[in-house]
N, C-alpha and C. Protein backbone atom coordinates (compact mmCIF):
# COMPACT_ATOMS: atom_id res chain seq x y z
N UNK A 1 0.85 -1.18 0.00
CA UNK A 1 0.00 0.00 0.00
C UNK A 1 0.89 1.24 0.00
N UNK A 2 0.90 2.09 -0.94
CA UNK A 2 1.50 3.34 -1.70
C UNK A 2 0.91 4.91 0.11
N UNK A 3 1.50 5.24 0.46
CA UNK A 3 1.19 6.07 1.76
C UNK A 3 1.52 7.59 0.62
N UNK A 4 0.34 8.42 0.71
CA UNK A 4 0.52 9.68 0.17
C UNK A 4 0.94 10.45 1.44
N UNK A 5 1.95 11.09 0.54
CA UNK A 5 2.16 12.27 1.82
C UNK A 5 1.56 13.81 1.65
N UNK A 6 1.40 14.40 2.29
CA UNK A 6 1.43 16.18 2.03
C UNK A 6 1.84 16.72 0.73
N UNK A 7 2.95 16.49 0.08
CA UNK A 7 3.80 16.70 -0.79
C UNK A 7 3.17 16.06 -2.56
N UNK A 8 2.78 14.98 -1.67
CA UNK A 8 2.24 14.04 -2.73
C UNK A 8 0.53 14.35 -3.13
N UNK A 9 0.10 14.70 -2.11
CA UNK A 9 -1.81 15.49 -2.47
C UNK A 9 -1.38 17.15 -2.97
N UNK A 10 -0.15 17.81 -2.57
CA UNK A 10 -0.16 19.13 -3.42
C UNK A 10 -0.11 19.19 -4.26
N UNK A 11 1.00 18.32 -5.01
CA UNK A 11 1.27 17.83 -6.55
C UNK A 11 0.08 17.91 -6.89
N UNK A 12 -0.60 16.97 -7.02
CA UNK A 12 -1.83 16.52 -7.12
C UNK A 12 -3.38 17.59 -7.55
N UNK A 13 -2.84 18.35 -6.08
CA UNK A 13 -4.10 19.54 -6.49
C UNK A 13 -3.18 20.72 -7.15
N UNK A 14 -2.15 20.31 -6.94
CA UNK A 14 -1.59 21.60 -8.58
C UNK A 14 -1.74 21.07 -9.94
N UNK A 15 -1.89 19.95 -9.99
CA UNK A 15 -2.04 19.21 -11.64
C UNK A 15 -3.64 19.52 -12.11
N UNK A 16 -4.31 19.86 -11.09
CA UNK A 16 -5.76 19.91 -11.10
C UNK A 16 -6.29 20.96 -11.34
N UNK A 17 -5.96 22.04 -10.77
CA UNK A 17 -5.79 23.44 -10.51
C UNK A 17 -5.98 23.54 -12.05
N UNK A 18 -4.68 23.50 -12.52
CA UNK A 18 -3.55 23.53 -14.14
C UNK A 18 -4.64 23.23 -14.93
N UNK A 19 -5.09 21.46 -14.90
CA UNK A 19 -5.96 21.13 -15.68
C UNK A 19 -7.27 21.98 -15.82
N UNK A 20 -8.01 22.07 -14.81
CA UNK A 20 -8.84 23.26 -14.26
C UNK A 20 -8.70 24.63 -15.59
N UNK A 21 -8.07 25.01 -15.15
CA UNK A 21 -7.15 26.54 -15.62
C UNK A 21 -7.68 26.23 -17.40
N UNK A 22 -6.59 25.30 -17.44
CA UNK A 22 -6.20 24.91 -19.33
C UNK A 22 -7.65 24.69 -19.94
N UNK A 23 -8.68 24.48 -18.95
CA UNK A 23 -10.16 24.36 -19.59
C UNK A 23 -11.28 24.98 -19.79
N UNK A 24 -11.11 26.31 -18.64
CA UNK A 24 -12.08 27.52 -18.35
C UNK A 24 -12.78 27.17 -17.06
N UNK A 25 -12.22 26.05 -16.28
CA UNK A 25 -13.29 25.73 -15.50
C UNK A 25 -12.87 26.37 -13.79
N UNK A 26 -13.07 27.69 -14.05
CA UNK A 26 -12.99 28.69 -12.65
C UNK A 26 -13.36 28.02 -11.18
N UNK A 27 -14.34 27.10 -11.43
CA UNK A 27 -15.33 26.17 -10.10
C UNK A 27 -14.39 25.45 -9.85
N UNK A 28 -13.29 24.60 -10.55
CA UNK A 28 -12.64 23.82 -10.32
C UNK A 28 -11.15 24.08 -9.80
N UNK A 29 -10.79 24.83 -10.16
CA UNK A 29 -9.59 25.85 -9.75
C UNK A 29 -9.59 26.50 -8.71
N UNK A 30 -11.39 26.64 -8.14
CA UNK A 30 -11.38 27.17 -7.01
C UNK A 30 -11.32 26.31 -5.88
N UNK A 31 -11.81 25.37 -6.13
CA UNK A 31 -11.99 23.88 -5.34
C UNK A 31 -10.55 23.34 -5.28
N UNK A 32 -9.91 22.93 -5.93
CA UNK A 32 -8.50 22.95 -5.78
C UNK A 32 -7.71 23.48 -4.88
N UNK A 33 -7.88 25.23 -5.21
CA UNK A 33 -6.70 25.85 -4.38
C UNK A 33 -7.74 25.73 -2.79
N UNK A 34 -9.01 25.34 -2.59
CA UNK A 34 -9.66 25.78 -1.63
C UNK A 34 -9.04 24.31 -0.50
N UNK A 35 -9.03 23.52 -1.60
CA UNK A 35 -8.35 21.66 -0.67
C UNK A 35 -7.03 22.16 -0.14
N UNK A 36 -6.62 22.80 -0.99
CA UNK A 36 -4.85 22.80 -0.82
C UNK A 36 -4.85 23.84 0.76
N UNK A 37 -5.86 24.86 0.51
CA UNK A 37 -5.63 25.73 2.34
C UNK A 37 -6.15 24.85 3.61
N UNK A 38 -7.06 23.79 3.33
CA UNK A 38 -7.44 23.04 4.07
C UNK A 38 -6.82 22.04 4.74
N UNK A 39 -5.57 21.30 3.56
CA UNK A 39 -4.65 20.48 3.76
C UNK A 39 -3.59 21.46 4.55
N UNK A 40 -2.91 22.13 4.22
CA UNK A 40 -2.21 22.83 5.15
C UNK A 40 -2.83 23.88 6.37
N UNK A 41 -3.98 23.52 6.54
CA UNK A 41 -4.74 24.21 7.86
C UNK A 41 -5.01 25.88 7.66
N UNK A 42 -4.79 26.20 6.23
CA UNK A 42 -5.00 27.98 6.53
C UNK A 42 -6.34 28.23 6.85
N UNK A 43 -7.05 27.19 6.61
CA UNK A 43 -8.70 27.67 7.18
C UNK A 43 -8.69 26.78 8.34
N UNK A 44 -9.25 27.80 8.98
CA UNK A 44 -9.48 26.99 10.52
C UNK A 44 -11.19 27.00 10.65
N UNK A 45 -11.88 26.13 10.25
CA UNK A 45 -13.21 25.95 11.21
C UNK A 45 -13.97 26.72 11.87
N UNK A 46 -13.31 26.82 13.01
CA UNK A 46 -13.70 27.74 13.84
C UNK A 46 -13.95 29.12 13.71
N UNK A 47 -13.14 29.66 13.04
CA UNK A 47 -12.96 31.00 11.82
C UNK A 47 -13.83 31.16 11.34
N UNK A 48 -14.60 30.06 10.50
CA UNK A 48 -15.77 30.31 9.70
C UNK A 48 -16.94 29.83 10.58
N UNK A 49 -16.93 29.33 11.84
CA UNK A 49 -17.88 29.39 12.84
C UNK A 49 -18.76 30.83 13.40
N UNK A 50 -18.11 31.39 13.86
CA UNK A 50 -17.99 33.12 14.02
C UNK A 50 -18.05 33.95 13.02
N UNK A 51 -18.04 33.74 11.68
CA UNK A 51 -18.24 34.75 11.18
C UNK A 51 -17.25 35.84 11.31
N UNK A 52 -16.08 35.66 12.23
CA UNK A 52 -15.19 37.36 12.38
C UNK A 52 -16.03 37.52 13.26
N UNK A 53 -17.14 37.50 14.06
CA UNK A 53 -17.66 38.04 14.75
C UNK A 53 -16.81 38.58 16.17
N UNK A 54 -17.01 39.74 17.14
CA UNK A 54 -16.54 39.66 17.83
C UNK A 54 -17.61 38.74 18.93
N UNK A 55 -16.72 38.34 19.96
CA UNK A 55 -17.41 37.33 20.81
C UNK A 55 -17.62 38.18 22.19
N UNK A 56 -18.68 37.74 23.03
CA UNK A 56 -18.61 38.46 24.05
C UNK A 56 -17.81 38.24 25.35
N UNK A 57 -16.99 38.95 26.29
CA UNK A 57 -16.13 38.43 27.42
C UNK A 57 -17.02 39.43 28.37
N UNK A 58 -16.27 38.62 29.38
CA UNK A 58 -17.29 38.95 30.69
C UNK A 58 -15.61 39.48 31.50
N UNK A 59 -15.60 40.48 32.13
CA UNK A 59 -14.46 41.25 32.75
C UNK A 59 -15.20 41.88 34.05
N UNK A 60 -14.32 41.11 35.29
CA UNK A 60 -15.01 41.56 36.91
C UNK A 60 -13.57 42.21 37.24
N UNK A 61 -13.76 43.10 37.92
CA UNK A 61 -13.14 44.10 38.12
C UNK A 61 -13.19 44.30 40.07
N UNK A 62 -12.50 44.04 40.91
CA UNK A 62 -12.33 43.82 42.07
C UNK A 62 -11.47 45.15 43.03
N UNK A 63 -12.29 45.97 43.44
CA UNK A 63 -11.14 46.96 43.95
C UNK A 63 -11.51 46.57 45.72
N UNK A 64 -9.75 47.22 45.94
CA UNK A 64 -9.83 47.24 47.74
C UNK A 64 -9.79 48.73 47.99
N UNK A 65 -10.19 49.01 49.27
CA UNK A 65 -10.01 50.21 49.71
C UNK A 65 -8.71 49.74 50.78
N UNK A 66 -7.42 50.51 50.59
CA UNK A 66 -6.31 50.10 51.13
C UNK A 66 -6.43 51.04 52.42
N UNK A 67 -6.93 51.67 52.78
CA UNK A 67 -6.97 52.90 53.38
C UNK A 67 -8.08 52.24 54.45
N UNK A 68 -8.69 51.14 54.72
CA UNK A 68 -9.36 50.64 55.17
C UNK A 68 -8.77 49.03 55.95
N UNK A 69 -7.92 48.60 56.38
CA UNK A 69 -7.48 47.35 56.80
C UNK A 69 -8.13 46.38 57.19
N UNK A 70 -9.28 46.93 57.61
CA UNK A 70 -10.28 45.74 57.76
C UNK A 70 -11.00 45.37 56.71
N UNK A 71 -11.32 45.74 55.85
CA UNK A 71 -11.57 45.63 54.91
C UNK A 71 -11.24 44.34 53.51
N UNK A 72 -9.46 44.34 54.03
CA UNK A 72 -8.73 43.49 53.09
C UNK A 72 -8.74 42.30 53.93
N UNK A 73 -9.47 40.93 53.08
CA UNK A 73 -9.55 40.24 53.51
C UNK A 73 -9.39 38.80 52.42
């Protein structure tokens, strides 16, 4: 059994891409380069989970009165 590596599926979606290209077929060229960011992780999931959205955080904010000793506890 032949083990593809990384190296060996880029080839692959560059021959495709090419072929793609040499035919007019834009859908296919896009699908291509879209495998190839996937295989090397430039899209992350999660990324397209959110939308870019910003997310909401929750921030508690704790003051002492130092000037008070009983107080700090």
């Amino acid at each position: 059994m032949h083990k593809m590596s990384i190296d060996d599926l880029m080839t692959e979606l560059d021959d495709a891409r090419l072929t793609a290209k040499a035919n007019g077929q834009a859908s296919a060229m896009v699908s291509a380069t879209m495998s190839k960011a996937k295989l090397l992780g430039v899209l992350d999931k999660t990324d397209s989970d959110h939308d870019h959205e910003p997310q909401p955080i929750s921030i508690i904010v704790r003051t002492v009165d130092a000037r008070k000793p009983e107080l700090l506890a």
